[in-house]
N, C-alpha and C. Protein backbone atom coordinates (compact mmCIF):
# COMPACT_ATOMS: atom_id res chain seq x y z
N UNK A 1 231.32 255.38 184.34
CA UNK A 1 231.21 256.06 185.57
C UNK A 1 230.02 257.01 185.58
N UNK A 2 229.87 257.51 184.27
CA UNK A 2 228.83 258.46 184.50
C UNK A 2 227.19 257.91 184.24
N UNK A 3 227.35 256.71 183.91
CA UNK A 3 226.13 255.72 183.67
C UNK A 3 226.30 255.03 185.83
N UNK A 4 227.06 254.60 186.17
CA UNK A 4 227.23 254.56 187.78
C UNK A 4 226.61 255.74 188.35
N UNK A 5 227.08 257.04 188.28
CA UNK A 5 226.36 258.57 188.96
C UNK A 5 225.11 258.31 188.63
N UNK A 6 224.42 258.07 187.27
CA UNK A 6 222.97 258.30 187.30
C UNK A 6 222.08 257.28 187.34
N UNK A 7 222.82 255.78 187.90
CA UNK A 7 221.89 254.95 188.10
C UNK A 7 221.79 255.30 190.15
N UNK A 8 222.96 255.57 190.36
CA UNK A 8 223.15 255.99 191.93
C UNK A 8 222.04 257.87 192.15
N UNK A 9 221.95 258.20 191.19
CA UNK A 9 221.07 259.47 191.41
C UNK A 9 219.56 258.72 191.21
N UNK A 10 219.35 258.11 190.43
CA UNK A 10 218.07 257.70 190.42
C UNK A 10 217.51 256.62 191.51
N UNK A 11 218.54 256.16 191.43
CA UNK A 11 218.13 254.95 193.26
C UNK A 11 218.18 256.09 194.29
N UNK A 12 218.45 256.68 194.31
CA UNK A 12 218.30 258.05 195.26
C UNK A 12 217.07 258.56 195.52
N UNK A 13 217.03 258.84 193.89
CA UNK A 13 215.77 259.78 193.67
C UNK A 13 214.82 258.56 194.11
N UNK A 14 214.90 257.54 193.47
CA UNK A 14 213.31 256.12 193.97
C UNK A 14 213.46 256.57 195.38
N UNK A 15 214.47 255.97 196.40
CA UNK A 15 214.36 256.07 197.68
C UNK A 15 213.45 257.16 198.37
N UNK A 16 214.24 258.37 197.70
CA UNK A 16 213.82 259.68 198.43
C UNK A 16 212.37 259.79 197.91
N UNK A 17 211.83 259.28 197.08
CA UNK A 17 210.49 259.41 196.86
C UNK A 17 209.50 258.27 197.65
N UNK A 18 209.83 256.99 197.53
CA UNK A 18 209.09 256.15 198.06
C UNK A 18 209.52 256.96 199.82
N UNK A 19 210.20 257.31 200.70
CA UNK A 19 210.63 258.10 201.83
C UNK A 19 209.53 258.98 201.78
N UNK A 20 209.43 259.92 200.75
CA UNK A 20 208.17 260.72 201.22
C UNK A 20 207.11 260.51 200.63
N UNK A 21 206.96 259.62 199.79
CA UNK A 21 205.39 259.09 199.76
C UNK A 21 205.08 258.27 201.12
N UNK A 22 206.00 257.76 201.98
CA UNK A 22 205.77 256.92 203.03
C UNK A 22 205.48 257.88 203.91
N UNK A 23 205.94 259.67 204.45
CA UNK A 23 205.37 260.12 204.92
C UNK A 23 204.48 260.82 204.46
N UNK A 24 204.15 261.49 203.59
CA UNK A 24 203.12 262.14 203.34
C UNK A 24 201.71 260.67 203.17
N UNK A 25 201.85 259.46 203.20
CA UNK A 25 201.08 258.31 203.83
C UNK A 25 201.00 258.76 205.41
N UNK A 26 202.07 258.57 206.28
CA UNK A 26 201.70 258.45 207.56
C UNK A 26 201.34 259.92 207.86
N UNK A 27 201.30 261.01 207.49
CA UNK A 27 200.66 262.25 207.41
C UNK A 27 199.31 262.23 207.15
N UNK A 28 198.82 261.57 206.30
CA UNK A 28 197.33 261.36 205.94
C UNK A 28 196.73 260.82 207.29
N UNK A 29 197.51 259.47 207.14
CA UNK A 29 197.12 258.52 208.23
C UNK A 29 196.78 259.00 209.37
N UNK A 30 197.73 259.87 210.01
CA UNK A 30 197.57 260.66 211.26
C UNK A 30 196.40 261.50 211.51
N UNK A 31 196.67 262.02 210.61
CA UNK A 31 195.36 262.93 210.16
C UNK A 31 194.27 262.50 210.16
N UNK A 32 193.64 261.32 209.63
CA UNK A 32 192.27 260.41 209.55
C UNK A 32 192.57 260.13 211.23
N UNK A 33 193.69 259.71 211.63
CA UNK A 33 193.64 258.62 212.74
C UNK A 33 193.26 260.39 214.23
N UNK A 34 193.33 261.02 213.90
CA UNK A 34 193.34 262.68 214.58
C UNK A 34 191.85 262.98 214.51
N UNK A 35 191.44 262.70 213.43
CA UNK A 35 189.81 263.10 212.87
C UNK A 35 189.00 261.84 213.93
N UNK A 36 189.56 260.79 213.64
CA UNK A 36 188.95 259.81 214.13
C UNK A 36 188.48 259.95 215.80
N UNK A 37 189.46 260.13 215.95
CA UNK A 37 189.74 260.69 217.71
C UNK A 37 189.18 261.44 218.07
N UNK A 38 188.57 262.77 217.60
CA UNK A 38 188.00 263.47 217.79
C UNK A 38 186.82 263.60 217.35
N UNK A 39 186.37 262.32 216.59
CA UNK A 39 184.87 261.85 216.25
C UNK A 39 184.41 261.20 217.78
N UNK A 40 185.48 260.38 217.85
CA UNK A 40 185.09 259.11 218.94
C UNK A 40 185.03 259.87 220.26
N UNK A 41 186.18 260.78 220.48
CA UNK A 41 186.05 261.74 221.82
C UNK A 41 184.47 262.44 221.70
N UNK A 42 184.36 263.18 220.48
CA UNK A 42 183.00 263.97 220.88
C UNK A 42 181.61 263.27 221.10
N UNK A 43 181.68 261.94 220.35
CA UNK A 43 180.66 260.97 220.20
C UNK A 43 180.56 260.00 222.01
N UNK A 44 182.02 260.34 222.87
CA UNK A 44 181.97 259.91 224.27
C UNK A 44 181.00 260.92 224.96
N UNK A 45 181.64 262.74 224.64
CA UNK A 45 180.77 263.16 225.41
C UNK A 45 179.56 263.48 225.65
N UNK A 46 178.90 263.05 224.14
CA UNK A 46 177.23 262.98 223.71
C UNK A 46 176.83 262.00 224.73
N UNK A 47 178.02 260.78 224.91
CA UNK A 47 177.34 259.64 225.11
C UNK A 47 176.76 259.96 226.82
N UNK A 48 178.34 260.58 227.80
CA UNK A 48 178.31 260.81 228.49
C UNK A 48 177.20 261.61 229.58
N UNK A 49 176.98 263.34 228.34
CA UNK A 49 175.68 263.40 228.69
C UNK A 49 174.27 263.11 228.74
N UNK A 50 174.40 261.89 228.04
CA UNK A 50 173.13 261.22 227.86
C UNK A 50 173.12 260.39 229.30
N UNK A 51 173.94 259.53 229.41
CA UNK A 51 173.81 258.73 230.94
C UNK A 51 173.65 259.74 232.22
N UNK A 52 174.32 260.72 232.07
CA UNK A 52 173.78 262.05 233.19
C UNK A 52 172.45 262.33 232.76
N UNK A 53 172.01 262.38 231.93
CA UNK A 53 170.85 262.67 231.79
C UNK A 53 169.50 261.63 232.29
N UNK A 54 169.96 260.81 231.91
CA UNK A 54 169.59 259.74 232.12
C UNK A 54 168.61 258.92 233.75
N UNK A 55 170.58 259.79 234.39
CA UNK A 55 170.57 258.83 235.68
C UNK A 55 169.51 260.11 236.49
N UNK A 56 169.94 261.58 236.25
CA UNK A 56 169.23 262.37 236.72
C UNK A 56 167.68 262.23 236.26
N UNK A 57 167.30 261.70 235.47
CA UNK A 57 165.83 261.68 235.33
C UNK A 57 165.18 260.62 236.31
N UNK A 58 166.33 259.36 236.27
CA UNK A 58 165.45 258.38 237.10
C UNK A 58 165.46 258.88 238.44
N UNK A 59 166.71 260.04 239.14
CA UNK A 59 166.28 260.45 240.68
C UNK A 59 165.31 260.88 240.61
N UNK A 60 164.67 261.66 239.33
CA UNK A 60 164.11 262.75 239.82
C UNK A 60 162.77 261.91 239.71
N UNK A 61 162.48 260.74 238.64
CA UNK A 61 161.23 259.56 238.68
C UNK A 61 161.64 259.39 240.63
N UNK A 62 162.51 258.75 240.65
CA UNK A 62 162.38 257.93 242.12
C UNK A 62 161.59 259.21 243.06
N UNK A 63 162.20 260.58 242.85
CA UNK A 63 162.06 261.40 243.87
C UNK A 63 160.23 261.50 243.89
N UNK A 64 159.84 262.01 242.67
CA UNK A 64 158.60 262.36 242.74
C UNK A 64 157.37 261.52 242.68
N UNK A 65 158.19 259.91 242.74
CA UNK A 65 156.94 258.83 242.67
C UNK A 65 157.15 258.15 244.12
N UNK A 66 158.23 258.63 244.74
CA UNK A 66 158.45 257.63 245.98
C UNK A 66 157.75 258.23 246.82
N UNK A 67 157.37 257.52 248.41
CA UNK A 67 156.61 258.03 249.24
C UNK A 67 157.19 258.85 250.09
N UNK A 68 158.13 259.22 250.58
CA UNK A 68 159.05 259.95 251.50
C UNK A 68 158.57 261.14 251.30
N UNK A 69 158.55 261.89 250.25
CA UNK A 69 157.85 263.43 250.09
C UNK A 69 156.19 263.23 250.17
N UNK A 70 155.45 262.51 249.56
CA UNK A 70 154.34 262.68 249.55
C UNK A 70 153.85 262.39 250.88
N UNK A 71 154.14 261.81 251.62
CA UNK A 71 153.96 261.27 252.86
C UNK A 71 154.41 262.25 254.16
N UNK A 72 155.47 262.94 253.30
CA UNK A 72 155.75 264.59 254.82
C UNK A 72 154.85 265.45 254.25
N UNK A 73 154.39 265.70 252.73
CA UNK A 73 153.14 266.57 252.94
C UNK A 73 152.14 265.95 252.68
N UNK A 74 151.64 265.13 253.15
CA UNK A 74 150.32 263.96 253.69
C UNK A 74 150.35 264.95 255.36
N UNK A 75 151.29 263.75 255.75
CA UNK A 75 151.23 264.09 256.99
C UNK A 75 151.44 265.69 257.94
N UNK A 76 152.49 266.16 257.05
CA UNK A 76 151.77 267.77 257.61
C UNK A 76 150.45 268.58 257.24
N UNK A 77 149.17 267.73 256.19
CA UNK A 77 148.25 268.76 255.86
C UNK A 77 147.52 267.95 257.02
N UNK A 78 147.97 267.04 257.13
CA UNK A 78 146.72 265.63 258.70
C UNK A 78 147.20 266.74 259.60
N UNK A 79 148.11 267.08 259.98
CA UNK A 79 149.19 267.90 261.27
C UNK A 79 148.47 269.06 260.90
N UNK A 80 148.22 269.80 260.19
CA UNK A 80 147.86 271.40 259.73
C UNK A 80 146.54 271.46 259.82
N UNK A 81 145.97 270.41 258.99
CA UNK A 81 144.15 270.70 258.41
C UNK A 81 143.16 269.60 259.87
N UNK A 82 143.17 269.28 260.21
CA UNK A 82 142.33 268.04 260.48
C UNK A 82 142.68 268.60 262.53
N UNK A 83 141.76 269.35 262.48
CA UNK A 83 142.08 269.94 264.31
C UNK A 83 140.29 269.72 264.88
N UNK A 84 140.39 270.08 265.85
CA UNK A 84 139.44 270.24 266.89
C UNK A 84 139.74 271.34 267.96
N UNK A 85 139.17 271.62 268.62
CA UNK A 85 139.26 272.27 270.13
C UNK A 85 140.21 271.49 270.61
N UNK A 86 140.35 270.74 270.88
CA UNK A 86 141.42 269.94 271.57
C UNK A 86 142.94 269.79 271.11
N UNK A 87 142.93 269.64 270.01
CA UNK A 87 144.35 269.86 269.53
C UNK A 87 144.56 271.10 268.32
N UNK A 88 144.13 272.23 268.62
CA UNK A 88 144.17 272.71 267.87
C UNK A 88 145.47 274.32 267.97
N UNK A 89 145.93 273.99 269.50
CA UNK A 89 146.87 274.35 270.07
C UNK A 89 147.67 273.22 269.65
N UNK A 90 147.93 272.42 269.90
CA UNK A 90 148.99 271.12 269.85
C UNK A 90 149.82 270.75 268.69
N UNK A 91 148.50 271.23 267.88
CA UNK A 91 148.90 271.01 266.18
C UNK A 91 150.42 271.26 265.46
N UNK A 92 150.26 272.93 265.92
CA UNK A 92 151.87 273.64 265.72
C UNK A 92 152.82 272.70 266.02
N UNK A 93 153.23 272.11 267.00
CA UNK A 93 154.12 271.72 267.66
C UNK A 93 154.05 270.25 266.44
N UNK A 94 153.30 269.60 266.59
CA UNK A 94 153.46 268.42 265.44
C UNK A 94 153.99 268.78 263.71
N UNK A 95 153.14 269.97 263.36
CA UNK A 95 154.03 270.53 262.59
C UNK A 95 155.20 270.51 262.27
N UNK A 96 155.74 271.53 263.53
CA UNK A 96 157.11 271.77 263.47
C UNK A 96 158.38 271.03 262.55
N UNK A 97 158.38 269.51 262.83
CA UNK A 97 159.63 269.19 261.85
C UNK A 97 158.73 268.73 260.55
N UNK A 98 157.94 269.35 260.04
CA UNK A 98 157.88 269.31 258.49
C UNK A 98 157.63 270.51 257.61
N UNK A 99 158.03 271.91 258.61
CA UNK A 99 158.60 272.66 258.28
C UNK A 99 159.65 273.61 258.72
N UNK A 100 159.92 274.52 257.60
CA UNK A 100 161.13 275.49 258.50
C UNK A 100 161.01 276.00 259.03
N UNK A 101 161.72 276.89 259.75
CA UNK A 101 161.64 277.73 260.42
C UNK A 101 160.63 279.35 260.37
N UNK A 102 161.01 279.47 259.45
CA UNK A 102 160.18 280.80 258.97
C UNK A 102 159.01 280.43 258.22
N UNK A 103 158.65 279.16 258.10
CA UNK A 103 156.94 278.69 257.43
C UNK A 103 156.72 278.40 258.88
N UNK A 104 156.85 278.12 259.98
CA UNK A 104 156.58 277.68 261.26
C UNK A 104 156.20 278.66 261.86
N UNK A 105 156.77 280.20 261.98
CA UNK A 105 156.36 281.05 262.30
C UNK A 105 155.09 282.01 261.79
N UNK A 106 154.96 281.80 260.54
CA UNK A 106 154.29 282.70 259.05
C UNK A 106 153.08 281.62 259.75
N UNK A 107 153.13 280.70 259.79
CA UNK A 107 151.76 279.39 260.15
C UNK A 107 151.81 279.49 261.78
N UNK A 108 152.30 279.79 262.91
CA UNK A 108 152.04 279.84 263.71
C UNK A 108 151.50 281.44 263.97
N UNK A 109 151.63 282.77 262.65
CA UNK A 109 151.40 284.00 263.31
C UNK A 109 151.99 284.78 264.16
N UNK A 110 151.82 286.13 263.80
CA UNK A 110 152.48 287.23 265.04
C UNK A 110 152.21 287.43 266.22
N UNK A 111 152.65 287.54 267.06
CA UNK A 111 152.42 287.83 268.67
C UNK A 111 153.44 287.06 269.18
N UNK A 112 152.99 286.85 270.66
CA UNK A 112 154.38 286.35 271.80
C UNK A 112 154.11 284.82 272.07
N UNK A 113 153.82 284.29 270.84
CA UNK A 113 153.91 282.74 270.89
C UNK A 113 152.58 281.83 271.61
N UNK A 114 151.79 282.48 272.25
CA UNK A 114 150.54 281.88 272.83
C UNK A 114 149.42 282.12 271.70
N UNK A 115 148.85 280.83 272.01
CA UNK A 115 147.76 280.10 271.02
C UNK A 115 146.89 279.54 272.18
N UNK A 116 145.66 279.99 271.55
CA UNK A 116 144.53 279.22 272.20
C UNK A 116 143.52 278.89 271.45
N UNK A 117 143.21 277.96 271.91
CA UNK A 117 141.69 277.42 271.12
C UNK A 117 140.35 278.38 271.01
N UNK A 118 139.90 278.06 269.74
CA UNK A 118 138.28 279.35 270.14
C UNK A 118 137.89 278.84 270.92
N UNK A 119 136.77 279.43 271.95
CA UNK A 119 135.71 278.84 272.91
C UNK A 119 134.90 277.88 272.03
N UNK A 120 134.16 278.79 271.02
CA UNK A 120 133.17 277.69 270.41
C UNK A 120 134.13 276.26 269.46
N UNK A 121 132.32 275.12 269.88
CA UNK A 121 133.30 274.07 268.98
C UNK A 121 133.47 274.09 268.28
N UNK A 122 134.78 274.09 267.49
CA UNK A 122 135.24 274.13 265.93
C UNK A 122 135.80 272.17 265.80
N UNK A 123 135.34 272.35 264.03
CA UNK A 123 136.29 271.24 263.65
C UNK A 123 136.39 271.35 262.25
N UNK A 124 137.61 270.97 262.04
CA UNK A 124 138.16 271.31 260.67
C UNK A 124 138.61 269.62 260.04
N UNK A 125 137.71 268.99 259.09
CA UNK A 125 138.52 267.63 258.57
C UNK A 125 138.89 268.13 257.48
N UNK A 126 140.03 267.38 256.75
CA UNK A 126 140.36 267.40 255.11
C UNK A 126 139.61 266.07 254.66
N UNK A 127 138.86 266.64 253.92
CA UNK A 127 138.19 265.83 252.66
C UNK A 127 138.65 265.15 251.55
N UNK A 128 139.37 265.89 251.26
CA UNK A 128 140.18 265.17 249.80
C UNK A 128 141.70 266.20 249.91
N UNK A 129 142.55 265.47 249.40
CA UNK A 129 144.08 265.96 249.00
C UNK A 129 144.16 265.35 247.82
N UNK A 130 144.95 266.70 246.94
CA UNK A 130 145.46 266.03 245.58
C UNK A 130 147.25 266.89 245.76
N UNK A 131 147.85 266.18 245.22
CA UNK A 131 148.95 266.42 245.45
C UNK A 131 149.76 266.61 244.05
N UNK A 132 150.46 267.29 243.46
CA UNK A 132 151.45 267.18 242.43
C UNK A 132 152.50 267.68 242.40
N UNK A 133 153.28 266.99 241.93
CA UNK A 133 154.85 266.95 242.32
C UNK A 133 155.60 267.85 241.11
N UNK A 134 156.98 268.42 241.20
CA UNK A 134 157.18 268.76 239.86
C UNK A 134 159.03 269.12 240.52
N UNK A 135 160.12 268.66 239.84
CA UNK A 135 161.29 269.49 240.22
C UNK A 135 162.40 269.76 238.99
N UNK A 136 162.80 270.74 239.03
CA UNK A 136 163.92 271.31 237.93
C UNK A 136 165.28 271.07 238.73
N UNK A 137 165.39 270.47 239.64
CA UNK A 137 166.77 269.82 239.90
C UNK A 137 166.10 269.22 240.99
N UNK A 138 167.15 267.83 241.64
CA UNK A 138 166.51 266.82 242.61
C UNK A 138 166.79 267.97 243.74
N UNK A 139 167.20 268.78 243.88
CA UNK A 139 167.38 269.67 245.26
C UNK A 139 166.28 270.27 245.75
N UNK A 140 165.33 271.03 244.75
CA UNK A 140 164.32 271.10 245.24
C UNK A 140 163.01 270.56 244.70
N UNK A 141 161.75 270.32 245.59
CA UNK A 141 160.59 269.93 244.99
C UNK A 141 159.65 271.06 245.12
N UNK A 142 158.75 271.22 243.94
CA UNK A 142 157.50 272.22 243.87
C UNK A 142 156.28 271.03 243.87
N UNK A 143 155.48 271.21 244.92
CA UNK A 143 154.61 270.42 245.01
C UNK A 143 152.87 271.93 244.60
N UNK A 144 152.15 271.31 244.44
CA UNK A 144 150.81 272.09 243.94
C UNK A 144 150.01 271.47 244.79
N UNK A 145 149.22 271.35 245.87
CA UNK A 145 148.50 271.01 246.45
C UNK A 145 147.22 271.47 246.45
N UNK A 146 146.14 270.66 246.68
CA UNK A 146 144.74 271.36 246.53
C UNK A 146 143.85 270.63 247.87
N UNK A 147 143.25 271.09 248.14
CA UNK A 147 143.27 270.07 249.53
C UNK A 147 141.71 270.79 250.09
N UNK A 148 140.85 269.77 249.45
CA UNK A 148 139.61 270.44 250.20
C UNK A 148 139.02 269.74 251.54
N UNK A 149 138.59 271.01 252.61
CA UNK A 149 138.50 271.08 253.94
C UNK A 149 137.11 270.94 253.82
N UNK A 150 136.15 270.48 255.29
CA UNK A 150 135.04 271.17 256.07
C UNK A 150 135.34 271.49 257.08
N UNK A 151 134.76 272.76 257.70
CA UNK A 151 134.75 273.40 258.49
C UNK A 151 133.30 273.42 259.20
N UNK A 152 133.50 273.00 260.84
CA UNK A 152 132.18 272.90 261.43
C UNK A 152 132.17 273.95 262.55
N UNK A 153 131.43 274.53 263.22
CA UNK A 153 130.68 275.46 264.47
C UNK A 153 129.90 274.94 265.07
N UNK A 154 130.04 274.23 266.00
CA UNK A 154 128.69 273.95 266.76
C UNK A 154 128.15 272.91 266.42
N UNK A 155 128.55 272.09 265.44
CA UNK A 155 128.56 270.71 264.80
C UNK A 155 128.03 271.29 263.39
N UNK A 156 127.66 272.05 263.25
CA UNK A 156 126.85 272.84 262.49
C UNK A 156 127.85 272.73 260.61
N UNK A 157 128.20 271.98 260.05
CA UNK A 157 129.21 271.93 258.17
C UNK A 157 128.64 272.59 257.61
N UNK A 158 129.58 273.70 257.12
CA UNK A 158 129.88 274.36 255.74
C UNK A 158 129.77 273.97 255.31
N UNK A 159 130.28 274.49 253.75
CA UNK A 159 130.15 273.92 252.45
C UNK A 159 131.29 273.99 252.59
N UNK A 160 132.14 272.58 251.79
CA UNK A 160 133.56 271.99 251.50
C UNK A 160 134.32 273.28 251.00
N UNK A 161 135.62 273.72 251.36
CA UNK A 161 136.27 274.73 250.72
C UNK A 161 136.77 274.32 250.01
N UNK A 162 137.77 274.22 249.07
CA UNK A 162 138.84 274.07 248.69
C UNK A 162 140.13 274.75 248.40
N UNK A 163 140.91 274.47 248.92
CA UNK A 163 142.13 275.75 249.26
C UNK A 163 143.18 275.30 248.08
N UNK A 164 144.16 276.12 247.25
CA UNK A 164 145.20 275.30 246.96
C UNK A 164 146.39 276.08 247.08
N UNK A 165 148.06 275.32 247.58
CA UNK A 165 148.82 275.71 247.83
C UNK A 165 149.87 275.11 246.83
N UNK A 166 150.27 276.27 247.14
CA UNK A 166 152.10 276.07 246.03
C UNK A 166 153.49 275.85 247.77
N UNK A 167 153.73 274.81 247.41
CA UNK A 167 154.78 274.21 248.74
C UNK A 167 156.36 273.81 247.72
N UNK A 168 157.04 274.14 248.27
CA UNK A 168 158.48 274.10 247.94
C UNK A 168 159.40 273.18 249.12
N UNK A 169 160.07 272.05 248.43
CA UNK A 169 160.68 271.24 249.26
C UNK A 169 161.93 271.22 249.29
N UNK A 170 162.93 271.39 250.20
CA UNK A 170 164.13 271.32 250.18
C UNK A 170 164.70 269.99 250.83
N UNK A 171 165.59 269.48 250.40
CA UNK A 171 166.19 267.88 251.59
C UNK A 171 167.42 268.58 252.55
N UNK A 172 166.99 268.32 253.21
CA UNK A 172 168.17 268.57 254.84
C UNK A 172 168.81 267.70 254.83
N UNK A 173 169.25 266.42 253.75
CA UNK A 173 169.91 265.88 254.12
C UNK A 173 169.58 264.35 254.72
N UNK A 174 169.84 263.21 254.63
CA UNK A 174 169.30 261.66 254.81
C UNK A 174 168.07 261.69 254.25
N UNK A 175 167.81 262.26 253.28
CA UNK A 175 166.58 261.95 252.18
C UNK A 175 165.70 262.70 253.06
N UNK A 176 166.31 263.63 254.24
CA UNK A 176 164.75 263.95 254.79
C UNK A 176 164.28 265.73 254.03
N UNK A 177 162.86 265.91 254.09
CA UNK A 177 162.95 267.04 252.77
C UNK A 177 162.09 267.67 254.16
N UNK A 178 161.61 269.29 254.18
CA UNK A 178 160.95 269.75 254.70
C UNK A 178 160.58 270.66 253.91
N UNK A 179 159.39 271.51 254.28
CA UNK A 179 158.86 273.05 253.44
C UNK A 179 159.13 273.91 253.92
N UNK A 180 159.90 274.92 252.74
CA UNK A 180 160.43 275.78 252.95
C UNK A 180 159.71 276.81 252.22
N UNK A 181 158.34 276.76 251.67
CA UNK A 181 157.81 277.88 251.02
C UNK A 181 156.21 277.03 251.34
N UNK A 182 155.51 278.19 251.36
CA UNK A 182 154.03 277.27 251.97
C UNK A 182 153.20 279.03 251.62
N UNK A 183 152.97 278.85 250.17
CA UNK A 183 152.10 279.94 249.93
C UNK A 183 150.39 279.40 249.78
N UNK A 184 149.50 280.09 250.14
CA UNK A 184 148.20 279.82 249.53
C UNK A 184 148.05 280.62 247.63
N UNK A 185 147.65 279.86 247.46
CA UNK A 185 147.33 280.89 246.03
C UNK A 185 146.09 280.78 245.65
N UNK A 186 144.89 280.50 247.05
CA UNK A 186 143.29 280.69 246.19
C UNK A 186 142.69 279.89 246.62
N UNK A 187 141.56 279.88 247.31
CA UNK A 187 140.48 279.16 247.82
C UNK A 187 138.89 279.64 247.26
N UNK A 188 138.32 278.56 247.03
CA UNK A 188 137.45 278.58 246.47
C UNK A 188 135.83 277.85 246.97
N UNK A 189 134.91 278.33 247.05
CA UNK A 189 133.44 277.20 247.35
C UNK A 189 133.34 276.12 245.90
N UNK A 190 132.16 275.65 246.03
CA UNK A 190 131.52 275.25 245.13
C UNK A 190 130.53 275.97 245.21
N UNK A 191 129.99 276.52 243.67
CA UNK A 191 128.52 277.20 243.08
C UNK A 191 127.63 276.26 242.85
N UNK A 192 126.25 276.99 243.31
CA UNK A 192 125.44 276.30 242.66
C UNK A 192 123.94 276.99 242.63
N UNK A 193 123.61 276.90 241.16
CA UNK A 193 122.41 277.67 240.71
C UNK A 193 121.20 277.36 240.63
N UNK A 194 120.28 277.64 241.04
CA UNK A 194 118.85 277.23 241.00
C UNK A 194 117.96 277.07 239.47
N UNK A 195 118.49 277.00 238.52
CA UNK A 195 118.42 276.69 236.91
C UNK A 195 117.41 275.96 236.82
């Protein structure tokens, strides 16, 4: 009987050991299989911000290589720069939807809204536009513009200016963008020395 007790204590004892070697196994296991999970989770959200990254770079390629912006400030420096006596009242008004409100005013000037043409003949063409694009989120665009003018009197051309502006674009919405900042930062001649 007492050879029965200690073969029944030791099948015990095997059991109860292979029992917790089987969990302290699925304890490990868990544990790797826990580690794992939280390799693979953090390795999703690397992945994740990479495709945001990604997708936001190509708006911001589409934004600053497509024509929709370059083409509203094309066409507002044609609308702004390129007047005569004749439309040089008119101009503003063409303006108007390619900018805001308060660049519409700042470019149309103080007083009670009347504009008139000088007497003498003026004409103003743009010569060359260079344009560069730049944005830190697709919401807004910083464009750098340089945009050299002649200016005539009497038929009489200057020398080419060249003006350049810092313009800020906002979208209103159906891809349409307007300027909402329209600073000059510097106009310049060309020199030239008798050497």
């Amino acid at each position: 009987m007492q050879s029965k007790k200690t073969s029944i204590l030791i099948v015990s004892l095997v059991i109860n050991l292979v029992f917790a070697f089987g969990l302290v196994g699925q304890k490990i296991d868990s544990n790797n299989k826990n580690t794992q999970i939280k390799t693979l989770t953090s390795n999703n959200e690397s992945l994740n911000k990479k495709v945001k990254q990604y997708d936001s770079n190509a708006n911001t390629q589409t934004l600053l290589t497509g024509d929709n912006i370059k083409s509203n400030i094309g066409d507002f420096i044609d609308a702004q720069f390129n007047y005569t006596n004749k439309n040089y009242v008119s101009r503003f008004e063409k303006i108007k939807k390619y900018v805001s409100t308060d660049v519409y005013n700042a470019l149309k000037g103080a007083g009670d809204g009347d504009i008139a043409a000088p007497k003498t003949s003026i004409e103003n063409k743009v010569d060359n536009l260079n344009v560069y694009l730049t944005t830190n989120s697709n919401q807004t665009i910083s464009a750098l513009v340089n945009i050299r003018t002649i200016y005539s009197v009497n038929g009489d051309d200057s020398l080419p200016i060249n003006q350049i502006y810092e313009l800020e674009l906002k979208e209103q919405g159906n891809d349409k963008w307007i300027i909402t900042k329209y600073t000059l930062m510097g106009n310049f001649q060309p020199y030239a020395t008798n050497k």
